[in-house]
PDB file of N, CA and C in Angstrom:
ATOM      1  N   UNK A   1      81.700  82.742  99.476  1.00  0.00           N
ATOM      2  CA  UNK A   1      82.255  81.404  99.416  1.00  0.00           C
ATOM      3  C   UNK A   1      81.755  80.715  98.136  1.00  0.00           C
ATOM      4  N   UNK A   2      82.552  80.188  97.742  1.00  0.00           N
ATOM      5  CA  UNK A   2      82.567  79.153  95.975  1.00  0.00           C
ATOM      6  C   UNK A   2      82.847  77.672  96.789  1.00  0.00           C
ATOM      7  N   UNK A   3      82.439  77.554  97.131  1.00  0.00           N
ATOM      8  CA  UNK A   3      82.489  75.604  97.542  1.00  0.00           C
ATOM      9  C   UNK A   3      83.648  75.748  98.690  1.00  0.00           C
ATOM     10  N   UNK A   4      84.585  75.644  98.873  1.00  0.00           N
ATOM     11  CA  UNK A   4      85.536  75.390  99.608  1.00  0.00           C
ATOM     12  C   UNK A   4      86.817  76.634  99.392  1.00  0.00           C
ATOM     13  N   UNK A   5      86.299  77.689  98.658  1.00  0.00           N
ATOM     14  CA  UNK A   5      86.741  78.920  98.557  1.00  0.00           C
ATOM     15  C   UNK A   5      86.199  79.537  98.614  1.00  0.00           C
ATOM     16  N   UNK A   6      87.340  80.696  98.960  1.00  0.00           N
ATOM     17  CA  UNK A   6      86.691  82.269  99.558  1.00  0.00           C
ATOM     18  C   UNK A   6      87.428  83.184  98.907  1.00  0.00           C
ATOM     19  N   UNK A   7      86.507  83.659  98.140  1.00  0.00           N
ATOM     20  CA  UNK A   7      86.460  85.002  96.803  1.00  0.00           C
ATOM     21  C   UNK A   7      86.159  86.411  97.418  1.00  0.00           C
ATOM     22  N   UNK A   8      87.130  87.119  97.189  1.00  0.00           N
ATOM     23  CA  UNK A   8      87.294  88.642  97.696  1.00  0.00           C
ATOM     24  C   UNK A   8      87.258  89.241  96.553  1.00  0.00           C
ATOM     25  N   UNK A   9      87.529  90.768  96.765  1.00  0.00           N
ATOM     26  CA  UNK A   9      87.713  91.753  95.338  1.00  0.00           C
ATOM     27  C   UNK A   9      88.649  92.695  96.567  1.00  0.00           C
ATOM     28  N   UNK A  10      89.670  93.219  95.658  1.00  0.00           N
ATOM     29  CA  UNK A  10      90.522  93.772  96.513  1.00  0.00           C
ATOM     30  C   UNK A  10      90.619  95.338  95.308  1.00  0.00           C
ATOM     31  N   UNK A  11      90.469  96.444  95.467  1.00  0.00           N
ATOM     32  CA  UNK A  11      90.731  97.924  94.813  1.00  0.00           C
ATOM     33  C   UNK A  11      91.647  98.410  95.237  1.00  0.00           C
ATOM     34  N   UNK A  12      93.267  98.564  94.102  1.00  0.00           N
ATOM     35  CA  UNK A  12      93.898  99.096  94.966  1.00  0.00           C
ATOM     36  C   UNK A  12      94.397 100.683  93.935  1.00  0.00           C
ATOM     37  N   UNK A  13      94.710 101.282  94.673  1.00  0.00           N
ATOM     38  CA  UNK A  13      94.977 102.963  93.743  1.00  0.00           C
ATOM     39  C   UNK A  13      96.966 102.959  93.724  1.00  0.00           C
ATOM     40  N   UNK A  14      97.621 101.366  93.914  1.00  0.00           N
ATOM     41  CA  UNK A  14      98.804 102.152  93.167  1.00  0.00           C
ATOM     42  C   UNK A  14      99.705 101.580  95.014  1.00  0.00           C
ATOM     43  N   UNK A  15      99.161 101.345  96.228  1.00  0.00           N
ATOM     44  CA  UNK A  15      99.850 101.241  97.788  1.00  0.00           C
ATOM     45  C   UNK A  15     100.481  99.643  97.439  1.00  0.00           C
ATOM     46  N   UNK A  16     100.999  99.433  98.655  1.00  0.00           N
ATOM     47  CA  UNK A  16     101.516  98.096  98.684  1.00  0.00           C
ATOM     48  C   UNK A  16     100.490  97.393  99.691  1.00  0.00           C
ATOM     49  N   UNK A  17     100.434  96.270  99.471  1.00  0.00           N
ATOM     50  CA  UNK A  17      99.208  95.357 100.169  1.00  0.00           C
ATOM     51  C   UNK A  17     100.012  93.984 100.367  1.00  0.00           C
ATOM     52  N   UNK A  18      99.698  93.672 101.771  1.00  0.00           N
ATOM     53  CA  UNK A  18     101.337  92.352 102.279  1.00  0.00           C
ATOM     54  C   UNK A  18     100.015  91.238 102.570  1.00  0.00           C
ATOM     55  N   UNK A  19     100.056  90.101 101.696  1.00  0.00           N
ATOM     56  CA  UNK A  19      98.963  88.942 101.927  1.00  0.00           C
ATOM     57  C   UNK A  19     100.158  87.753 102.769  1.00  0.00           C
ATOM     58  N   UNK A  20      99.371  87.606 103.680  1.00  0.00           N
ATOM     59  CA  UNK A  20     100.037  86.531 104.349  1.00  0.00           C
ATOM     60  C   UNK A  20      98.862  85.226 105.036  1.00  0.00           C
ATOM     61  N   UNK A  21      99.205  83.719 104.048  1.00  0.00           N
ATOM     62  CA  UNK A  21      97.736  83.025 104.472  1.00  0.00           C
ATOM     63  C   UNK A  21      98.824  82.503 104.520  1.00  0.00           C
ATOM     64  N   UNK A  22      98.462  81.751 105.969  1.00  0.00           N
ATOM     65  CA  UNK A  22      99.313  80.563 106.395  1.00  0.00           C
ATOM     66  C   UNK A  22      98.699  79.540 106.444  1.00  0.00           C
ATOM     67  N   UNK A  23      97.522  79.236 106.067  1.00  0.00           N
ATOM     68  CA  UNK A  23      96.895  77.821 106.171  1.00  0.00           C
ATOM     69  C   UNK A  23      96.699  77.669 104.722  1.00  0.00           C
ATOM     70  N   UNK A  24      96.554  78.589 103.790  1.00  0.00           N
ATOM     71  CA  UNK A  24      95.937  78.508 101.915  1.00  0.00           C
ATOM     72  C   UNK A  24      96.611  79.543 101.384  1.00  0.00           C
ATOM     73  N   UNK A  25      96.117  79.591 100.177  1.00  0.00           N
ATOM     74  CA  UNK A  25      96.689  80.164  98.840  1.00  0.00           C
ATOM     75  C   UNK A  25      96.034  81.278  98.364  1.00  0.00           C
ATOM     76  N   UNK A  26      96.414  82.033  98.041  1.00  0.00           N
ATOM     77  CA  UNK A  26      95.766  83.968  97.762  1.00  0.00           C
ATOM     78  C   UNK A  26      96.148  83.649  96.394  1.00  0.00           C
ATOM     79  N   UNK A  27      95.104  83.902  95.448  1.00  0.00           N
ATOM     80  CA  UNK A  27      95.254  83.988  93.972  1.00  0.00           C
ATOM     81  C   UNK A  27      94.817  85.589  93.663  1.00  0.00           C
ATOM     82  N   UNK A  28      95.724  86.236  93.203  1.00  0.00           N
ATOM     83  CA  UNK A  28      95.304  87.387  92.840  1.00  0.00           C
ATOM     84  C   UNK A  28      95.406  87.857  90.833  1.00  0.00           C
ATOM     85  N   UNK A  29      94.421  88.214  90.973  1.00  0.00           N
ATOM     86  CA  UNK A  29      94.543  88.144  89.339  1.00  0.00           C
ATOM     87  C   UNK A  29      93.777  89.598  89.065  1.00  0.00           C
ATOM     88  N   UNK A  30      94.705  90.652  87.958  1.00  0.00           N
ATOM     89  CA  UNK A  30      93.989  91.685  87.968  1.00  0.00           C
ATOM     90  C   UNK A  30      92.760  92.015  86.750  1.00  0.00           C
ATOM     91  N   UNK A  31      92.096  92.530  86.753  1.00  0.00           N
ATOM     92  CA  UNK A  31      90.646  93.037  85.790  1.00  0.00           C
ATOM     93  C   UNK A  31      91.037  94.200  85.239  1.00  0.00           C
ATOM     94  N   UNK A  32      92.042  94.717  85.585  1.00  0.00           N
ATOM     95  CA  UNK A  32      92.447  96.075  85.138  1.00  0.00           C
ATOM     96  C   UNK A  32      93.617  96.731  85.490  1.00  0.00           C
ATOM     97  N   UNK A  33      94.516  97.713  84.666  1.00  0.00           N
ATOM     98  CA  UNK A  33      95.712  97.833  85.107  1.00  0.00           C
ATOM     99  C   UNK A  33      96.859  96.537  85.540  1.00  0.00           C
ATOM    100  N   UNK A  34      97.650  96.920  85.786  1.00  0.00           N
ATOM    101  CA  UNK A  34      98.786  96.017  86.252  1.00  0.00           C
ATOM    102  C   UNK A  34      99.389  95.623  87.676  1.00  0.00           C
ATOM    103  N   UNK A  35      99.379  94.563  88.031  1.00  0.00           N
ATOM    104  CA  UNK A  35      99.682  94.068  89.045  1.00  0.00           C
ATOM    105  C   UNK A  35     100.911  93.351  89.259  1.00  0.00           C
ATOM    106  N   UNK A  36     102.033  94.104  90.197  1.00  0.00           N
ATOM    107  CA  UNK A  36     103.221  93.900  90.564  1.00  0.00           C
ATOM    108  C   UNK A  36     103.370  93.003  91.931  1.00  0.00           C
ATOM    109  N   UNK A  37     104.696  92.085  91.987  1.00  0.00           N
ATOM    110  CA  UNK A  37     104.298  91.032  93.154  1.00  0.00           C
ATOM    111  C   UNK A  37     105.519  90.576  93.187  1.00  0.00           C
ATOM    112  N   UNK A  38     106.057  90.475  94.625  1.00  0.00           N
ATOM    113  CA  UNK A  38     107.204  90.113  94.727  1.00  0.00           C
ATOM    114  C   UNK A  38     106.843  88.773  95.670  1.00  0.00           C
ATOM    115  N   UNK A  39     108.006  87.691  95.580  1.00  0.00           N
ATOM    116  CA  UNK A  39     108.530  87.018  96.754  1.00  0.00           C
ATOM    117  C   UNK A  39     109.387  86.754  96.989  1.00  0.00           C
ATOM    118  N   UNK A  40     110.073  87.410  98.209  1.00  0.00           N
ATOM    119  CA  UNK A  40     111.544  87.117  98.324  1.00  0.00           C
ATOM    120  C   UNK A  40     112.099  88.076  97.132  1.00  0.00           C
ATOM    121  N   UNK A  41     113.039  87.290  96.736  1.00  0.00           N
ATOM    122  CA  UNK A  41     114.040  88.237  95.835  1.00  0.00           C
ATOM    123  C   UNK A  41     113.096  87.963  94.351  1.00  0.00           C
ATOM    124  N   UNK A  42     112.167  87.283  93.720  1.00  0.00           N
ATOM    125  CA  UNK A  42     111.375  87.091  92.688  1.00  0.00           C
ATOM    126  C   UNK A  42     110.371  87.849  92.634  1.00  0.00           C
ATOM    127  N   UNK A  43     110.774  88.582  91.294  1.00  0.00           N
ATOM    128  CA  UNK A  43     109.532  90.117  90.960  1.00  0.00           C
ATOM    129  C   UNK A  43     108.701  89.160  89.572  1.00  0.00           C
ATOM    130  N   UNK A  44     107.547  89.301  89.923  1.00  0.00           N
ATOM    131  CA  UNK A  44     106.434  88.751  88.961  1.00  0.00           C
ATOM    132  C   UNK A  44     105.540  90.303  88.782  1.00  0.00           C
ATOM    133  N   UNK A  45     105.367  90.551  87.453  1.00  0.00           N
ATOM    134  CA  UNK A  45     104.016  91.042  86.891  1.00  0.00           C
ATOM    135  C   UNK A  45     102.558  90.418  86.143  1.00  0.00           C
ATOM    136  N   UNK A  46     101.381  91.117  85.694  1.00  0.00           N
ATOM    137  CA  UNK A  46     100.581  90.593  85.444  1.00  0.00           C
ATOM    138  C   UNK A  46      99.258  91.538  84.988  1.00  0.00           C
ATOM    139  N   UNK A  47      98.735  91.145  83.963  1.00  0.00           N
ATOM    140  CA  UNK A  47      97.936  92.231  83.475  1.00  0.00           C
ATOM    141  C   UNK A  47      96.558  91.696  83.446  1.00  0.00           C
ATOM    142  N   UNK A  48      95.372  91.958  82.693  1.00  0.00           N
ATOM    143  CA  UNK A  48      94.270  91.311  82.678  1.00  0.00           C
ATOM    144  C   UNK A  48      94.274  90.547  80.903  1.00  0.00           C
ATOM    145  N   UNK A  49      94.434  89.591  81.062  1.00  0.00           N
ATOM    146  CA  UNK A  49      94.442  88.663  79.527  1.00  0.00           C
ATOM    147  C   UNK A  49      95.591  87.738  79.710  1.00  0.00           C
TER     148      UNK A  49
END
């Protein structure tokens, strides 16, 4: 916990991973490799920089 947040580390090898917070907000930001993310019909990517 960071004050009123809660900081994870998530490793993933490449699977699909389904975040569902219904009370808050999942910020995912990658350190390495590329990170693909859909919602709904909106495809977002994202790299480290």
């Amino acid at each position: 916990m960071v004050g009123p947040l809660a900081v994870g580390r998530v490793q993933s090898t490449g699977h699909e991973v389904d975040l569902s917070e219904h009370v808050s907000v999942s910020l995912v930001a990658p350190v390495s490799g590329r990170l693909f993310s859909a919602v709904g019909e909106t495809g977002l990517s994202a790299r480290p920089g």
